[in-house]
Protein backbone atom coordinates (compact mmCIF):
# COMPACT_ATOMS: atom_id res chain seq x y z
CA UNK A 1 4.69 -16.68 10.78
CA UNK A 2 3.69 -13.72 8.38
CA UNK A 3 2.55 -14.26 5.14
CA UNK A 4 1.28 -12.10 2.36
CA UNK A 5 -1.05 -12.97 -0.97
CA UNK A 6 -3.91 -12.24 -2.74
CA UNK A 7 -7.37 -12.47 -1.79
CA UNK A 8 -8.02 -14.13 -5.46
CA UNK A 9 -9.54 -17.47 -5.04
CA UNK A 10 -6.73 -19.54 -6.80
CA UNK A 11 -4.54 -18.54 -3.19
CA UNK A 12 -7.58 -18.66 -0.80
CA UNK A 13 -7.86 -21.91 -2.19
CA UNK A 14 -4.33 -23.27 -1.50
CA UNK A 15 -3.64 -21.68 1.66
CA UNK A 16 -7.36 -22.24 3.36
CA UNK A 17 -6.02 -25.47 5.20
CA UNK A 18 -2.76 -23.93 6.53
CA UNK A 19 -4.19 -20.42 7.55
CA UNK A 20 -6.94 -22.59 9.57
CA UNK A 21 -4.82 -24.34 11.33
CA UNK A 22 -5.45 -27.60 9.38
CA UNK A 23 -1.73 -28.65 8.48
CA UNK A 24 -0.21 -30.36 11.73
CA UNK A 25 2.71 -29.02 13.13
CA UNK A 26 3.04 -25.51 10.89
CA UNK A 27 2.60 -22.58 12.68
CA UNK A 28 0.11 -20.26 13.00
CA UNK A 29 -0.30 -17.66 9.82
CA UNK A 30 -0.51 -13.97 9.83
CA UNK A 31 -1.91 -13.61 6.73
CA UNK A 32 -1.66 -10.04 4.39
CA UNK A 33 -4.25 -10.01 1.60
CA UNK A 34 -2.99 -7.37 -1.24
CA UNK A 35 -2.79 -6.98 -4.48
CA UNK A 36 0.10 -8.35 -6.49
CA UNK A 37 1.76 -4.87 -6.96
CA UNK A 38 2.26 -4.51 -3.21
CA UNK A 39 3.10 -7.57 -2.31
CA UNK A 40 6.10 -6.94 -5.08
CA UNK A 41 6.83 -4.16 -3.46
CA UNK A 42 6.72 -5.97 0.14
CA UNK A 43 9.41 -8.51 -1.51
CA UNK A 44 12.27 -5.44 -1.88
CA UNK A 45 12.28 -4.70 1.81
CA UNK A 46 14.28 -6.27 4.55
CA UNK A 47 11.13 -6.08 7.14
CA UNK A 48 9.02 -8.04 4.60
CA UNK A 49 6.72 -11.22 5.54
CA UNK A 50 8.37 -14.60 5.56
CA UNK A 51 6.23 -15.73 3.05
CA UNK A 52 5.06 -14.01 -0.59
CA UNK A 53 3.37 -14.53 -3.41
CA UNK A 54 4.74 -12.10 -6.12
CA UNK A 55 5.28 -12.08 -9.80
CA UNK A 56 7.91 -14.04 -12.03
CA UNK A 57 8.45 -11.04 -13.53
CA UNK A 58 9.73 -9.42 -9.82
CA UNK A 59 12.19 -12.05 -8.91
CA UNK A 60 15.04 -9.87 -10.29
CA UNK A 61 14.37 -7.29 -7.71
CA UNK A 62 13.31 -9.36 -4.52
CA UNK A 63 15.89 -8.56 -1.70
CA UNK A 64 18.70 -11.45 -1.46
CA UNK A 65 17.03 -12.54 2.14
CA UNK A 66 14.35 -14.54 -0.22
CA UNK A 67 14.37 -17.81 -2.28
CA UNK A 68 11.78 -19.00 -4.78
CA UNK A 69 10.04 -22.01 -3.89
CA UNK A 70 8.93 -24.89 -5.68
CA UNK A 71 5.22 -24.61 -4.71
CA UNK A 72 2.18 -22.81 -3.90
CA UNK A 73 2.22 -20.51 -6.92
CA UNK A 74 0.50 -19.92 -10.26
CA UNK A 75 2.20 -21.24 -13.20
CA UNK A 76 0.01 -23.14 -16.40
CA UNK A 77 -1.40 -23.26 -19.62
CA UNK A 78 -4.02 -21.55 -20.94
CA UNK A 79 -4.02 -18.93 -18.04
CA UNK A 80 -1.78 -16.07 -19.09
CA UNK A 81 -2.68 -12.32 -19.32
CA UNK A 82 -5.31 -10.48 -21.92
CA UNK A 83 -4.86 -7.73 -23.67
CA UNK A 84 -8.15 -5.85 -24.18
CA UNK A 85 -9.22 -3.03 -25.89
CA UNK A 86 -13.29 -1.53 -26.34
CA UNK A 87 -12.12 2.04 -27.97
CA UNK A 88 -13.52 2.44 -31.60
CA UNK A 89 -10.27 3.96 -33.00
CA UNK A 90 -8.55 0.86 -32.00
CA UNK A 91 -8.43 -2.21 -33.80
CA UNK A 92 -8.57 -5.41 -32.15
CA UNK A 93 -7.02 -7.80 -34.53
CA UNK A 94 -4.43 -4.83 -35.26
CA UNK A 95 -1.62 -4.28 -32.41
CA UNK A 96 -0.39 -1.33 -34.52
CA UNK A 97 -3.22 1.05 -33.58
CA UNK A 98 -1.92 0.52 -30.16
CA UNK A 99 0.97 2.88 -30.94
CA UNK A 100 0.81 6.43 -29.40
CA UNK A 101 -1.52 4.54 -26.80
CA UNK A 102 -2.43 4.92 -23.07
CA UNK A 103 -2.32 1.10 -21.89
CA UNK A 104 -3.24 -0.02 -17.75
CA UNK A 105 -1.13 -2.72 -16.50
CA UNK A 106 -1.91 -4.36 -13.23
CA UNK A 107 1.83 -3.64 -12.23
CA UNK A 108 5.66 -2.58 -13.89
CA UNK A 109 7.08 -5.32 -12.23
CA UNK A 110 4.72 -7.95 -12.99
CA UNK A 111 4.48 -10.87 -15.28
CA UNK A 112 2.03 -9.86 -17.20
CA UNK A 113 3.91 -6.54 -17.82
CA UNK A 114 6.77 -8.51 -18.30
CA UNK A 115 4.99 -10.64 -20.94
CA UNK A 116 3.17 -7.33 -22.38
CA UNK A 117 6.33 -5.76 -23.03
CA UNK A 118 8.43 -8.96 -25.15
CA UNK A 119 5.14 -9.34 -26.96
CA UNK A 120 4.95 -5.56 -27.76
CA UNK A 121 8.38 -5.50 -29.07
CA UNK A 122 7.47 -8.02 -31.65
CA UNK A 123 4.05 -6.15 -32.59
CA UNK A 124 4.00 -2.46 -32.08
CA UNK A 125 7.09 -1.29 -33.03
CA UNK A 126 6.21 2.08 -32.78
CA UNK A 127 6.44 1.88 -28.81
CA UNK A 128 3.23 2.72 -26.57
CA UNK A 129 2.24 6.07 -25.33
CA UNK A 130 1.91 5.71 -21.54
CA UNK A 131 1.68 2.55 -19.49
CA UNK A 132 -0.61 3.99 -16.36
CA UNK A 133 -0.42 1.49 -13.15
CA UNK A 134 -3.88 0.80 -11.83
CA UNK A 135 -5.21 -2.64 -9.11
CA UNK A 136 -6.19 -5.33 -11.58
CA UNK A 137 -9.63 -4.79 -10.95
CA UNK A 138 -10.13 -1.21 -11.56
CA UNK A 139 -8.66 -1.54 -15.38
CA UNK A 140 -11.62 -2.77 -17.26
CA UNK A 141 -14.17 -0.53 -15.54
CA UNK A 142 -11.40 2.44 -16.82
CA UNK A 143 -11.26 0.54 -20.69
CA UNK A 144 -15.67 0.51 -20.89
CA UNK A 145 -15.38 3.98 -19.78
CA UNK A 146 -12.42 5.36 -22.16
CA UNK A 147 -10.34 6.23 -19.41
CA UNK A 148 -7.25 4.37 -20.89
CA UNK A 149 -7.24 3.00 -24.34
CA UNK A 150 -6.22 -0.82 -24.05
CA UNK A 151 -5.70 -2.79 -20.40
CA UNK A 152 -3.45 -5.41 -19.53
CA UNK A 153 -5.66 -7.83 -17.36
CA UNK A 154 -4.96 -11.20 -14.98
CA UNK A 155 -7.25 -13.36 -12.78
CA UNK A 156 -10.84 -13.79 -13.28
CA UNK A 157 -11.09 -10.93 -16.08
CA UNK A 158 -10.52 -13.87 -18.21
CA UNK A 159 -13.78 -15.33 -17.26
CA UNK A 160 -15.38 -11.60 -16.98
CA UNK A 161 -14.23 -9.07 -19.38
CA UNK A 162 -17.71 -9.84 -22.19
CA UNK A 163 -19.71 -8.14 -19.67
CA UNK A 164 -17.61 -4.92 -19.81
CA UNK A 165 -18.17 -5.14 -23.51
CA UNK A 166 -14.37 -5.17 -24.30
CA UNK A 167 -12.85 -7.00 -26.71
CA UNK A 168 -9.59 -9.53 -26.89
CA UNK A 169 -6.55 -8.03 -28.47
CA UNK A 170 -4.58 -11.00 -27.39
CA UNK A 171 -4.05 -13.68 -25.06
CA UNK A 172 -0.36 -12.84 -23.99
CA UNK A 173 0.01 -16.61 -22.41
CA UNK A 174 -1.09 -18.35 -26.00
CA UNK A 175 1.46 -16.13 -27.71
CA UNK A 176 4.18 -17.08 -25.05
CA UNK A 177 2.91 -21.08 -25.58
CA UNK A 178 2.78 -21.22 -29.29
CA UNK A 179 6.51 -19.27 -29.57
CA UNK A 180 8.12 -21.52 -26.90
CA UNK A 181 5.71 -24.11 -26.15
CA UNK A 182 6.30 -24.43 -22.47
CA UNK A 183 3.68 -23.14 -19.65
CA UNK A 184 3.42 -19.33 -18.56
CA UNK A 185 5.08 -18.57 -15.27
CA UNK A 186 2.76 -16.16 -12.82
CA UNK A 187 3.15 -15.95 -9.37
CA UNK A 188 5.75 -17.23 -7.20
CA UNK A 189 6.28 -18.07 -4.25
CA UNK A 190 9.31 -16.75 -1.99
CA UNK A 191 10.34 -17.12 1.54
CA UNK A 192 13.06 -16.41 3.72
CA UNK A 193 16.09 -18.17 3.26
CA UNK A 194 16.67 -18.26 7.21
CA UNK A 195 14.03 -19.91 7.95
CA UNK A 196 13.21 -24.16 7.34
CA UNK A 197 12.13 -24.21 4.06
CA UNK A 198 11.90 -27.63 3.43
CA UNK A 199 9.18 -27.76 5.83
CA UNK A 200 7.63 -24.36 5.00
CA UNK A 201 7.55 -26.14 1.39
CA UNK A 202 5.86 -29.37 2.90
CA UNK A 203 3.38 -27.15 5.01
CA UNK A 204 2.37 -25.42 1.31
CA UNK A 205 2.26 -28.45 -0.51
CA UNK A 206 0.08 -30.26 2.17
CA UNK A 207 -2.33 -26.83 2.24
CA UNK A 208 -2.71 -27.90 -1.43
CA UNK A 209 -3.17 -31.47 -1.34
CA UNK A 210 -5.86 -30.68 1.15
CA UNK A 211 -7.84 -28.30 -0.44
CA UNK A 212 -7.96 -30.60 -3.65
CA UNK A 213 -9.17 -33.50 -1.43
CA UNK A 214 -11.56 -30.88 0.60
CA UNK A 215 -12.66 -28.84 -2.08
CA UNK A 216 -15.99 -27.87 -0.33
CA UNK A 217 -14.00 -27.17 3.02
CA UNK A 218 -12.57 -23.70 1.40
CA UNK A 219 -15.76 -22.37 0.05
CA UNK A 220 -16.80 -19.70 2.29
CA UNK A 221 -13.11 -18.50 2.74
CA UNK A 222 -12.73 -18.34 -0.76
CA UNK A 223 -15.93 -16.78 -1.81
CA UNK A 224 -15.66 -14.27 1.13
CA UNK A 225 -12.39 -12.87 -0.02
CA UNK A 226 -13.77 -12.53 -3.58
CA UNK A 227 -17.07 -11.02 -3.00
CA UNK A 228 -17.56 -9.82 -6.30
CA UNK A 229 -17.49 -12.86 -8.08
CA UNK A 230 -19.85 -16.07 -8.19
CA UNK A 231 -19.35 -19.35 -7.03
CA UNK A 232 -19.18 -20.10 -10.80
CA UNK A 233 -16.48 -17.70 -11.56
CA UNK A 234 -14.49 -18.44 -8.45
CA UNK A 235 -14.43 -22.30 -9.08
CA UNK A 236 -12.86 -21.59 -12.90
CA UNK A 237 -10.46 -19.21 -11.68
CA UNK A 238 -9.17 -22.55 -9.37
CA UNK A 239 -9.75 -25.19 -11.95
CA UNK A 240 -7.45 -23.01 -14.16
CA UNK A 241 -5.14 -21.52 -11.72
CA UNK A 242 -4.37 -24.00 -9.05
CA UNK A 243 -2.54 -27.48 -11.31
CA UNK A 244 0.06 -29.65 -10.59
CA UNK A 245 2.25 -26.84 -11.20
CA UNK A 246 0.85 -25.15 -8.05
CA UNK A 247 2.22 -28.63 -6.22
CA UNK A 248 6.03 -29.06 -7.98
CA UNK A 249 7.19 -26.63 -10.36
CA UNK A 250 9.72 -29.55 -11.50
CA UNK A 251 11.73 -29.26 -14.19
CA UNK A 252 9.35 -28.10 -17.16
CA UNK A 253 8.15 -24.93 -14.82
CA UNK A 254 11.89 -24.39 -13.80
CA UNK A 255 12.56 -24.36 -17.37
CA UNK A 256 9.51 -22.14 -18.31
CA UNK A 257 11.02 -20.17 -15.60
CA UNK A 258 14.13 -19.70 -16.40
CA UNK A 259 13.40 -19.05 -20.25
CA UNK A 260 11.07 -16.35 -19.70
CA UNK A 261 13.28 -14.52 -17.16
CA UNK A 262 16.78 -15.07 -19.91
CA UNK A 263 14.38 -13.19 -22.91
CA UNK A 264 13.48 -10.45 -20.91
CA UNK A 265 16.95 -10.19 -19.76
CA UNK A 266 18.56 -10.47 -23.25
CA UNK A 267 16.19 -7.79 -24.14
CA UNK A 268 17.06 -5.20 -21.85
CA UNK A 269 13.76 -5.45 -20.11
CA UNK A 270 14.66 -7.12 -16.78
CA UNK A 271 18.37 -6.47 -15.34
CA UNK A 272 20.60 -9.90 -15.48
CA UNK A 273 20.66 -11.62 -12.25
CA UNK A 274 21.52 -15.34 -11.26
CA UNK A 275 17.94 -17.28 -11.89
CA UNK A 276 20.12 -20.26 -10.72
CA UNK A 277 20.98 -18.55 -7.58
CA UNK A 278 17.57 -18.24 -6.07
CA UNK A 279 16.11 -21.26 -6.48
CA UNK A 280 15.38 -23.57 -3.91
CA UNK A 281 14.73 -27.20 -4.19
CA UNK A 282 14.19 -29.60 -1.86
């Protein structure tokens, strides 16, 4: 069975036990490590893996051969998408001087983009300059250096971005909890809809519950596929990533869900679809 995530340690940590053959009776993985904007891209196509992890913010434009699962992803509090900024013409604690501005994003179809976008409707209403694409971990080395003039940044850049010497704009997930107070929805997980899911959903939920009851077990995996980060930094990115969220959605993350993906809609920034339509529960 093919499946494709990030080599971030929040899904290192959740899939270590199932891609190492530790979850009896599920198959044997094929696993694709790649950054979230390819792994959208991955979830358009008809030859796709079985099994993604993409970005809320995607669903609308996953081919119809997928359905959104109810575990395995990345949805929380406290975890959502910065905003930072290090150029002296730009104010941090003014969204205004953003206007005119060259701003990196980690992907269009992503849900920090997504997020990005409702928030800069409501504070820069004089409309960015250019939004330039760039892999999540390229944007702050491009802020430090002037490159781009703000970056939109996920992951461990939470834990990170002081030693670029950038500064916080805003933390896009706060704004979305304060205005609606329900968690931010991340990454999601999708699968064929030909295939067993309720036992592709018990085979994810059992990676899970394993690596939270064999935390040390993971280690190496997860440390290898993040080689730029320290133990330290790799163990907050998975206390704040992986929740009990990342076990059952249930109905508060369906809800978050389903609210964030109905703005962006009503706002012209998403096309309409069926949210109803696509999700899968057991």
């Amino acid at each position: 069975m093919k499946i494709a995530f990030s080599p971030c340690p929040n899904d290192t940590f959740i899939y270590h036990a199932w891609v190492h053959g530790l979850i009896p009776g599920a198959p044997e993985l094929e696993v694709t490590y790649a950054d979230i904007d390819i792994t959208n891209t991955l979830a358009q196509g008809i030859d796709g893996p079985d099994i993604l992890k993409i970005s809320y913010g995607a669903l609308p434009w996953i081919s119809d051969e997928y359905a959104l699962l109810s575990c395995g992803g990345a949805l929380g509090r406290g975890c959502g998408p910065l905003v930072l900024t290090s150029s002296h013409d730009v104010i941090t604690n003014d969204p205004t001087t953003l206007t005119g501005r060259r701003v990196a994003v980690p992907s269009e179809r992503s849900t920090a983009y997504l997020l990005f976008r409702l928030w800069a409707s409501q504070n820069i209403p004089g409309g960015i300059g250019e939004i330039v694409v760039m892999p999540f971990d390229q944007i702050m080395p491009a802020v430090r250096d002037g490159l781009i003039d703000a970056g939109l940044v996920i992951h461990e850049a939470r834990f990170t971005y002081p030693e670029y010497g950038l500064s916080l704009m805003t933390d896009l997930g706060s704004w979305w909890e304060e205005d609606t107070n329900l968690p931010i929805p991340l990454g999601a997980i999708i699968a064929r809809k030909s295939l067993d899911l309720n036992k592709i959903t018990t085979w994810i939920r059992q990676s899970v519950e394993y690596a939270w009851a064999q935390p040390e077990a993971s280690q190496d995996y997860v440390l290898h596929h993040s080689q730029e980060l320290s133990s330290e930094v790799a163990q907050a990115h998975i206390n704040l990533y992986v929740n009990s969220f990342s076990a059952d959605l249930g109905d508060e993350g369906y809800g978050a869900i389903k609210a964030l993906l109905n703005r962006a809609s009503q706002e012209g920034i998403i096309p309409t679809f069926d949210i109803d339509a696509l999700l899968w529960r057991e």
